[in-house]
Protein backbone atom coordinates (compact mmCIF):
# COMPACT_ATOMS: atom_id res chain seq x y z
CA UNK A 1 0.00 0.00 0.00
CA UNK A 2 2.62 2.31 0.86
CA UNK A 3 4.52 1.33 -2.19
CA UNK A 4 1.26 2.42 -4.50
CA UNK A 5 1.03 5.48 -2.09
CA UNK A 6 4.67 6.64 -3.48
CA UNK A 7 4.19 5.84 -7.10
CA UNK A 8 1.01 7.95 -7.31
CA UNK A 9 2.53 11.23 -5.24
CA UNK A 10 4.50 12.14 -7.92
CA UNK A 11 1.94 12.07 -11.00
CA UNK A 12 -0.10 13.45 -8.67
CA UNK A 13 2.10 16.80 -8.33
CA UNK A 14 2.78 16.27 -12.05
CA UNK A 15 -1.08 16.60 -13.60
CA UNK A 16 -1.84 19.44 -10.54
CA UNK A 17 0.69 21.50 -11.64
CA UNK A 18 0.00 21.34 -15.04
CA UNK A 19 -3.58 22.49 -13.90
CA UNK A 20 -2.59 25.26 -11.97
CA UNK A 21 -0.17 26.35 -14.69
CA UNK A 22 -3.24 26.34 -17.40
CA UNK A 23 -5.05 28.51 -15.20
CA UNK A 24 -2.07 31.13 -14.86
CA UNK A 25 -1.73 31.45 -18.05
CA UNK A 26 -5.44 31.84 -19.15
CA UNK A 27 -5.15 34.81 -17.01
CA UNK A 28 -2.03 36.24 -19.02
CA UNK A 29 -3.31 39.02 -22.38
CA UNK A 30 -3.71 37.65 -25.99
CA UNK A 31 -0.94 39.49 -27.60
CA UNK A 32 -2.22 41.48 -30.65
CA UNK A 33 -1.34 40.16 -33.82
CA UNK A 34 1.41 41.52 -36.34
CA UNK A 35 -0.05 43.49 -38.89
CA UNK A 36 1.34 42.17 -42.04
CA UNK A 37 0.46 45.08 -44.31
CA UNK A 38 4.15 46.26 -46.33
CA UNK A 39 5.05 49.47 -46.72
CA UNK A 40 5.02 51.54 -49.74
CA UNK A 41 8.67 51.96 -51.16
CA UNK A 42 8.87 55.98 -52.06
CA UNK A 43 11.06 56.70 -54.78
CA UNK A 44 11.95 59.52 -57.71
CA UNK A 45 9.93 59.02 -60.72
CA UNK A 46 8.76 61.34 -63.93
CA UNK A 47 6.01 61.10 -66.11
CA UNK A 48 7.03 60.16 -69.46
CA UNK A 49 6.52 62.60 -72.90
CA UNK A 50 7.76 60.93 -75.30
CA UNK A 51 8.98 63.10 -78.82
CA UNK A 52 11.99 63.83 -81.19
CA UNK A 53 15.34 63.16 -79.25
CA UNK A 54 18.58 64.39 -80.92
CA UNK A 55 21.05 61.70 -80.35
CA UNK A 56 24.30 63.00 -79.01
CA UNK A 57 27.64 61.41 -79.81
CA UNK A 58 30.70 62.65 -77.72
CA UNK A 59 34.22 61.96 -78.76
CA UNK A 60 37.67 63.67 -77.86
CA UNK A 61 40.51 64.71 -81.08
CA UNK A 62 42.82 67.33 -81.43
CA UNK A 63 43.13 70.25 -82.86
CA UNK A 64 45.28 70.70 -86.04
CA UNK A 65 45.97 72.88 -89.59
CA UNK A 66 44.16 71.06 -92.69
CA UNK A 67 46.80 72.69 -94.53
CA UNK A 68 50.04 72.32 -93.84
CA UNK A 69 52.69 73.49 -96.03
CA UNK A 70 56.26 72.54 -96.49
CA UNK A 71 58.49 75.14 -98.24
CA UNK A 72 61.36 73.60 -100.87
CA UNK A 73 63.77 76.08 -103.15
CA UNK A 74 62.99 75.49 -106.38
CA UNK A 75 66.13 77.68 -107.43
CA UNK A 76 69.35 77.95 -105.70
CA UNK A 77 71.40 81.23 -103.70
CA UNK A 78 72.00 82.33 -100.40
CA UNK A 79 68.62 82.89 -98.19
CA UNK A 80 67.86 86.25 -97.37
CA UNK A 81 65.84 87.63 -94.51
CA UNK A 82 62.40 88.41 -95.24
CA UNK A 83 59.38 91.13 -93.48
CA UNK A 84 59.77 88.76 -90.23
CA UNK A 85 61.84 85.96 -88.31
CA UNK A 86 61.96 82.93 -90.31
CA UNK A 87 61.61 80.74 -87.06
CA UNK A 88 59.70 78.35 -85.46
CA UNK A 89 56.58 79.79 -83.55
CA UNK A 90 57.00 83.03 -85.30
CA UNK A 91 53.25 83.96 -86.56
CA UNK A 92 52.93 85.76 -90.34
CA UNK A 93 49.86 87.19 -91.96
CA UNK A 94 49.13 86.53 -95.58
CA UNK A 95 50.97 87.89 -97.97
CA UNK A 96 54.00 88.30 -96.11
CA UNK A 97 57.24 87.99 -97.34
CA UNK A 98 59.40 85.01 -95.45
CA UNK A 99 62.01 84.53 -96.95
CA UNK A 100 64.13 85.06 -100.77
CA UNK A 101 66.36 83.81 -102.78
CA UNK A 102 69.58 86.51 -103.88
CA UNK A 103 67.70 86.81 -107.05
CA UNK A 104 70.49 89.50 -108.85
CA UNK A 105 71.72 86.64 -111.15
CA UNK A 106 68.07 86.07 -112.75
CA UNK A 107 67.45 89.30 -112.93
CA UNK A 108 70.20 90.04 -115.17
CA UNK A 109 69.46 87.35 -117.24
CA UNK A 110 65.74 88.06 -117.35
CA UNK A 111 66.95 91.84 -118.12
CA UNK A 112 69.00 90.67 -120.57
CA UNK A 113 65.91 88.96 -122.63
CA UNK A 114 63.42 91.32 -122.40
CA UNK A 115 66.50 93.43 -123.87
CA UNK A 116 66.79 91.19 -126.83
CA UNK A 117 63.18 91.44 -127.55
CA UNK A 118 63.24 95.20 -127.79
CA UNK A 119 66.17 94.74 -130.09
CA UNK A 120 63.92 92.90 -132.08
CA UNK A 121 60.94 94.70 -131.94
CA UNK A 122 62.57 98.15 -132.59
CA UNK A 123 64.12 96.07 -135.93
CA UNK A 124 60.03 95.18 -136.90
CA UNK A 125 58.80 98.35 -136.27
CA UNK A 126 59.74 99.99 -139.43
CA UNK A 127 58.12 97.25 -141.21
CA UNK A 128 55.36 96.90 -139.34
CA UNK A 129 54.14 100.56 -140.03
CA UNK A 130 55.19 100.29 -143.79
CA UNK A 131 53.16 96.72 -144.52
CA UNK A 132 50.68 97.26 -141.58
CA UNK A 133 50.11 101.14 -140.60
CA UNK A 134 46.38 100.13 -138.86
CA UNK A 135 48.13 98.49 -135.64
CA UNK A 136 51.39 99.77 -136.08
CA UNK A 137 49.87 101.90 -132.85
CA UNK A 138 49.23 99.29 -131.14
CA UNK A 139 52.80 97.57 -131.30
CA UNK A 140 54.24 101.17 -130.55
CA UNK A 141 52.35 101.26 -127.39
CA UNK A 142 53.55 97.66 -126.47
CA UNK A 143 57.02 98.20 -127.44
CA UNK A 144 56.65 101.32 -124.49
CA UNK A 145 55.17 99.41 -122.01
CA UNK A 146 58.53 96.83 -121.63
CA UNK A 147 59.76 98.35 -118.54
CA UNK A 148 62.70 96.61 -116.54
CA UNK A 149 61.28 96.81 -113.24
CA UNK A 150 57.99 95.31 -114.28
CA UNK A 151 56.56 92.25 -115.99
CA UNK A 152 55.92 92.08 -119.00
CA UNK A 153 52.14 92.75 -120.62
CA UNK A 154 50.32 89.98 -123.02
CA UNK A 155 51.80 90.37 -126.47
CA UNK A 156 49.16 91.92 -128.78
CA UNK A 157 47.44 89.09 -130.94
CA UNK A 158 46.79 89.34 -134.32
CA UNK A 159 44.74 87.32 -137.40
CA UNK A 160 46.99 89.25 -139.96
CA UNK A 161 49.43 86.06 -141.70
CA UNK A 162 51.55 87.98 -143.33
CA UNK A 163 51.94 89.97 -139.90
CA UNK A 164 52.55 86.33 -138.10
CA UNK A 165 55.35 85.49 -140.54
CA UNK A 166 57.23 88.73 -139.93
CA UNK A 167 56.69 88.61 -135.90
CA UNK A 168 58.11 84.57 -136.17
CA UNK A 169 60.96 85.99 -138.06
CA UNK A 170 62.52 88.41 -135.86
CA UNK A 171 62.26 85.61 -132.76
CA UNK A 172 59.35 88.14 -131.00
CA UNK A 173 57.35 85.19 -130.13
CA UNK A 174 60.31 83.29 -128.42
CA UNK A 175 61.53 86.15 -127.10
CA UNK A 176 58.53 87.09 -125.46
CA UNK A 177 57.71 83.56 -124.21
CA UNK A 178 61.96 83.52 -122.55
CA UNK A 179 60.77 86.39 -120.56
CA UNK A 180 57.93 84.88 -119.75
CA UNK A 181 59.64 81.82 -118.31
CA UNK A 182 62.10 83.61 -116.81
CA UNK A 183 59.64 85.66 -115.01
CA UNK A 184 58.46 82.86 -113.35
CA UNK A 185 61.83 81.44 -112.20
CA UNK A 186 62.21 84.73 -110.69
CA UNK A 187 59.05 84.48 -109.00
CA UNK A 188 60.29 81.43 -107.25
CA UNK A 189 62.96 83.44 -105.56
CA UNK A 190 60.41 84.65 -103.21
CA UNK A 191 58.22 82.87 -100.52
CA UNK A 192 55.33 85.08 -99.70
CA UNK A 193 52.78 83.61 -96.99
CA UNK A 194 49.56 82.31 -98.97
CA UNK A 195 47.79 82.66 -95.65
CA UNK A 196 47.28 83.88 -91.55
CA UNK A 197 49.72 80.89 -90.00
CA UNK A 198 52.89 80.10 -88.28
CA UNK A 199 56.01 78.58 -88.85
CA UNK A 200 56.28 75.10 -86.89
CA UNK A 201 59.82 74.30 -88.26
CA UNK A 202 62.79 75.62 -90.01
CA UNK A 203 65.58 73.63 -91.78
CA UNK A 204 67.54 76.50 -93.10
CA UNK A 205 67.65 80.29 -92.21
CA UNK A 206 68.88 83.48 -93.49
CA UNK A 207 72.54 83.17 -94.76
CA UNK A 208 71.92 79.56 -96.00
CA UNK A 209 72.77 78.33 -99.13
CA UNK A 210 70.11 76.78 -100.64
CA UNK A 211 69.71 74.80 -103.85
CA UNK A 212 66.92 72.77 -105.43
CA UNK A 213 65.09 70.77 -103.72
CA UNK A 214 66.00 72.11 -100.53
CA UNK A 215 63.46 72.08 -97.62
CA UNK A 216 63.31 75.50 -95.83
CA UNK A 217 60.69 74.53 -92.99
CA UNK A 218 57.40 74.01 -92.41
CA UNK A 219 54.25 75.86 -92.22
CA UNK A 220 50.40 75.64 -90.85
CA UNK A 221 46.91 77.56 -91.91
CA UNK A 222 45.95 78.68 -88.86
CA UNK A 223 42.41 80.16 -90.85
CA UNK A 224 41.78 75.95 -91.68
CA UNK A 225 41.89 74.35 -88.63
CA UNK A 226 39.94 70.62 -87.55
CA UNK A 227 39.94 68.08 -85.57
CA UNK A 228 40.17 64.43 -86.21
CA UNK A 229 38.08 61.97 -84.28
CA UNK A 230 37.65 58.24 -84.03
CA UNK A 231 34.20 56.88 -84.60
CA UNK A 232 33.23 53.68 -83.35
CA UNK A 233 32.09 51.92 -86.32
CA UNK A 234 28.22 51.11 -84.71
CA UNK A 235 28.27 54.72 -84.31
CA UNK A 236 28.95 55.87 -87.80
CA UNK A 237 25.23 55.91 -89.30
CA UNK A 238 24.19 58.15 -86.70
CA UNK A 239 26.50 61.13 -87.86
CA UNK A 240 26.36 62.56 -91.29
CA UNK A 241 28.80 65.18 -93.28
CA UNK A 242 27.33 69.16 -91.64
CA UNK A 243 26.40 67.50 -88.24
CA UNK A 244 26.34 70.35 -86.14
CA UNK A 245 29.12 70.01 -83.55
CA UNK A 246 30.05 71.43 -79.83
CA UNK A 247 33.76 71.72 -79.54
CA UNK A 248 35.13 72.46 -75.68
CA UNK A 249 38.47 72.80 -75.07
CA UNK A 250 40.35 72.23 -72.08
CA UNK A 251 40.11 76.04 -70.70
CA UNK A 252 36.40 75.97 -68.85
CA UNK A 253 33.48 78.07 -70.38
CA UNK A 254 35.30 78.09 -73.92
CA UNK A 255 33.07 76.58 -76.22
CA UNK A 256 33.65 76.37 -80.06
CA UNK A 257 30.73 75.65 -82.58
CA UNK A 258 31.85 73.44 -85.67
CA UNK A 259 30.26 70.85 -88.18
CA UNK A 260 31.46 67.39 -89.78
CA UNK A 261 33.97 68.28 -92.59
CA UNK A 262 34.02 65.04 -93.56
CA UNK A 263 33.77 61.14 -92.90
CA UNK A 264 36.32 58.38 -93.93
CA UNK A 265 35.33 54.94 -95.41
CA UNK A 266 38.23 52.83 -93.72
CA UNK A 267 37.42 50.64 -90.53
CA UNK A 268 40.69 50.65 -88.18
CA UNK A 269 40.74 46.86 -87.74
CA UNK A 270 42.30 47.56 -84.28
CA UNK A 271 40.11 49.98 -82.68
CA UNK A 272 37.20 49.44 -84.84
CA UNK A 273 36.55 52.65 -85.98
CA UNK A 274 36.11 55.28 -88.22
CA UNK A 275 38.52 58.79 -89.18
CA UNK A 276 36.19 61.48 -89.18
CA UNK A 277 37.05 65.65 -88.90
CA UNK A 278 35.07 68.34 -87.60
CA UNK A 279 35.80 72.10 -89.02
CA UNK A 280 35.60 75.15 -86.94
CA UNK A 281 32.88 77.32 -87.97
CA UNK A 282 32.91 79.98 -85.23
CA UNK A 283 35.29 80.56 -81.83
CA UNK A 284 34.30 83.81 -80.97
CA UNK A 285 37.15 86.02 -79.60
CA UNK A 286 39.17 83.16 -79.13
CA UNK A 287 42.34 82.55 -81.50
CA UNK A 288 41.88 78.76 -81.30
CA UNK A 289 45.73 76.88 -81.09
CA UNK A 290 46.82 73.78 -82.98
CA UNK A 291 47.32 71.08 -80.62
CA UNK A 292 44.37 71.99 -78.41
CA UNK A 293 43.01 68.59 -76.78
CA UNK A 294 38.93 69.38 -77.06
CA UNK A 295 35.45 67.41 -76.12
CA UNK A 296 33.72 66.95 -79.31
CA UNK A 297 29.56 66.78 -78.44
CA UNK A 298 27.85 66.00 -82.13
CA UNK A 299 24.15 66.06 -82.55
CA UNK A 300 23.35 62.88 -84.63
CA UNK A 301 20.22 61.78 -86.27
CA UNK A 302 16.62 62.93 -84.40
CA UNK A 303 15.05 60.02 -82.76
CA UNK A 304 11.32 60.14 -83.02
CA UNK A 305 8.56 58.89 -80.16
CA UNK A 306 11.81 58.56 -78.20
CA UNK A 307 12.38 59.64 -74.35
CA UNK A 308 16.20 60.39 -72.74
CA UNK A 309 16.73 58.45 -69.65
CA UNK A 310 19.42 58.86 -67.02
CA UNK A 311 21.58 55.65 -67.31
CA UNK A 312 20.67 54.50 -63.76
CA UNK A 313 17.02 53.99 -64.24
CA UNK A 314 18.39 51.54 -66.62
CA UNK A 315 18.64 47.97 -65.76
CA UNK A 316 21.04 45.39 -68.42
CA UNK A 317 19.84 47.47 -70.96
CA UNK A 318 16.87 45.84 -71.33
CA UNK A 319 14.55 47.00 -68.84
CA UNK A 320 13.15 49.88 -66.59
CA UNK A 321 10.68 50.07 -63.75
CA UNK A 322 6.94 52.01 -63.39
CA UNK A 323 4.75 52.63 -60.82
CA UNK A 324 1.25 51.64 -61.91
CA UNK A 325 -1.59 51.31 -59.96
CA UNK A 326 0.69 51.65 -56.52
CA UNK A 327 3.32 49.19 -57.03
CA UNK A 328 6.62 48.36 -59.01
CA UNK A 329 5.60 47.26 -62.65
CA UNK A 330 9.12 45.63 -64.83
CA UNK A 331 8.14 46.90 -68.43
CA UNK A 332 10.66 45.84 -71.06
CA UNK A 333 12.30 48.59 -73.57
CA UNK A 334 14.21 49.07 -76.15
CA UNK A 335 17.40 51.44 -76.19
CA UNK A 336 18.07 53.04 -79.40
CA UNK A 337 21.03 54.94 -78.45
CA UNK A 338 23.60 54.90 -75.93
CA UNK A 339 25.38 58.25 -74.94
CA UNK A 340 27.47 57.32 -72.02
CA UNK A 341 25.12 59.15 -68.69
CA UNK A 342 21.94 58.47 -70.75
CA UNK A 343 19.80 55.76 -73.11
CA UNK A 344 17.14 56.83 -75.52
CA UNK A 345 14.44 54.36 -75.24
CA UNK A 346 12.15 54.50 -78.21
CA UNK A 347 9.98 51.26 -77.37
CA UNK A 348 8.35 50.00 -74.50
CA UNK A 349 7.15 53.13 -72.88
CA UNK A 350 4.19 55.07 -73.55
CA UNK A 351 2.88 58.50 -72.91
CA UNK A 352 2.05 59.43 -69.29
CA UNK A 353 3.87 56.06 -67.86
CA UNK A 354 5.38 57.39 -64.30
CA UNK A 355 8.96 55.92 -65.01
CA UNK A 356 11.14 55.29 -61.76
CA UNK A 357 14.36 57.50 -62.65
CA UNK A 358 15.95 56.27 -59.27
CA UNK A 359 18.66 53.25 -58.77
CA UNK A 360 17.00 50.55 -57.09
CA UNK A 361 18.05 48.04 -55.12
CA UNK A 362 15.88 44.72 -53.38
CA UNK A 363 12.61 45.57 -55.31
CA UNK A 364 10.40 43.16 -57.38
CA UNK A 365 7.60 43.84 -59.44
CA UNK A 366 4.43 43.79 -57.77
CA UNK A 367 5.81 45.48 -54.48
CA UNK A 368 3.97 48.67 -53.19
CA UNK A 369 5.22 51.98 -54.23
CA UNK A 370 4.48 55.56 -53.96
CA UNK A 371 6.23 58.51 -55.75
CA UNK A 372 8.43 60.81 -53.92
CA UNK A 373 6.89 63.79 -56.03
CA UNK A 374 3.07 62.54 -54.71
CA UNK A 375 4.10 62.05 -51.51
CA UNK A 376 5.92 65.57 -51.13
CA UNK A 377 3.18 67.30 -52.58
CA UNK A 378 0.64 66.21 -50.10
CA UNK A 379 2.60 66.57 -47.67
């Protein structure tokens, strides 16, 4: 009996105690339960208009003369000094003399020619006025005008044969055409400036001997200037020859305008692209310098029923998020250009969308969202 007695104490305790704790805790509050309700994500979003984009493509050249110009002697002598410096850096202005040739020698001989043909023509004259007194006038007049410190006018033409024959047979018409030539070689004796530039080299100077073929130095237009830039080759429809262009140099709040001179036809097989140059319409008060490294900007082709999107709103290119009817809707588009910061999307979106322009991060389609620009305005 006593044995029974101790086996049954213990369950005993065991089921009272698990009474009495049942009752404590019936008299313990029903916690409330957890609202499971999410909360709206707020974020920066726009309303999309869509309309004619101009594509912008941005590439970097420098700036150089289209028209350089290397000086050779064509005849030889000592170099003489001309209106300024022949040196490198040394700025000109057209028409300036840079340098000459000691041209005494062909001018004697020249001299010497247009001598002969006055020989001759004072030997025609007589005849001329006996066989021919109608122009005789005329080839007095002419004979006047030789002068040895000028050139030398056009030789009077005539129809008269018997006028031709005579002319042929006193040498006038090789005569004239000696002097002729030799006014040209004495021409060459003298390097005037064809245009506003500046010298960039010099091979010989003042005192030099030079003789044919002889390179005196180098030259640059600084009234032609462009830049050459690289095109990537995907790139290369979007640009045409006159494509308005932005030029910035590195000096800030200079800005050049400038259009598409001209594009090449030559993939580089290395950097897969194309040679194109830009000329400088218009820099203002600003003497532009070859050599300047400058931010090209080029307004391409127009895009139409096309928005620009900052790159971040963006996701692998393929896709871009909305808030429609309070929460996060993944709408695919298509990018039809790609410059750098920005896309231009012209598919997938539609007028009045509210486009997220924000980078987001954990988000899904289908979770609530609010707009930043509804929720301030209420506020």
């Amino acid at each position: 009996m006593k044995r029974k007695a101790l086996i049954l104490s213990p369950l005993v305790l065991l089921v009272g105690g698990f009474i009495i704790m049942k009752i404590l805790f019936s008299f313990k509050a029903e916690k409330p339960k957890r609202n499971s309700q999410i909360t709206p994500r707020i974020v920066a979003t726009s309303v999309v208009s869509l309309g004619e984009v101009p594509a912008k493509l941005t590439t970097y050249g420098t700036l150089a003369s289209s028209q350089p110009v290397t000086l050779i002697s064509e005849v030889s002598g000592t170099l003489q000094a001309g209106d300024i410096a022949f040196q490198p850096a040394q700025s000109f202005k057209r028409g300036d003399l840079l340098l000459k040739v000691d041209n005494r020698q062909i001018n004697l001989e020249l001299n010497s020619t247009k001598s002969d043909l006055l020989t001759a023509l004072s030997s025609l004259m007589p005849e001329i006025k006996v066989s021919s007194p109608k122009i005789f006038q005329v080839w007095q007049q002419y004979f006047d005008s030789i002068n040895f410190d000028e050139p030398i006018g056009e030789l009077p033409t005539t129809q008269d044969q018997r006028l031709k024959a005579l002319l042929a047979r006193y040498n006038i018409f090789k005569l004239y055409f000696a002097v002729q030539n030799l006014e040209i070689r004495a021409s060459k004796h003298f390097f005037y400036a064809p245009f506003n530039g500046s010298i960039i080299s010099t091979q010989l100077r003042d005192g030099s001997t030079a003789a044919p073929g002889s390179r005196l130095g180098e030259l640059i237009n600084l009234e032609k200037l462009e830049v050459e830039i690289q095109v990537p080759a995907k790139d290369i429809g979007w640009i045409h020859e006159g494509s308005p262009v932005i030029l910035e140099p590195e000096e800030n709040g200079i800005q050049w305008i400038g259009h598409i001179e001209r594009i090449g036809n030559i993939i580089d097989e290395r950097s897969q692209s194309v040679l194109a140059y830009i000329k400088l319409d218009d820099t203002g008060d600003v003497n532009p310098l070859a050599g300047v490294f400058v931010k090209a900007d080029i307004e391409a082709r127009m895009i139409p029923d096309a928005i620009k999107v900052s790159r971040r709103a963006v996701y692998e290119e393929s896709y871009v998020f909305l808030i429609n009817g309070g929460v996060f809707e993944k709408r695919p588009v298509g990018v039809a250009f790609d410059e750098g910061d920005y896309y231009i999307i012209n598919r997938g979106l539609t007028a009045s969308d509210t486009l997220v322009t924000e980078l987001l991060q954990g988000v899904s389609a289908g979770m609530p969202a609010r707009s930043r620009n509804a929720f301030e305005s209420k506020e």
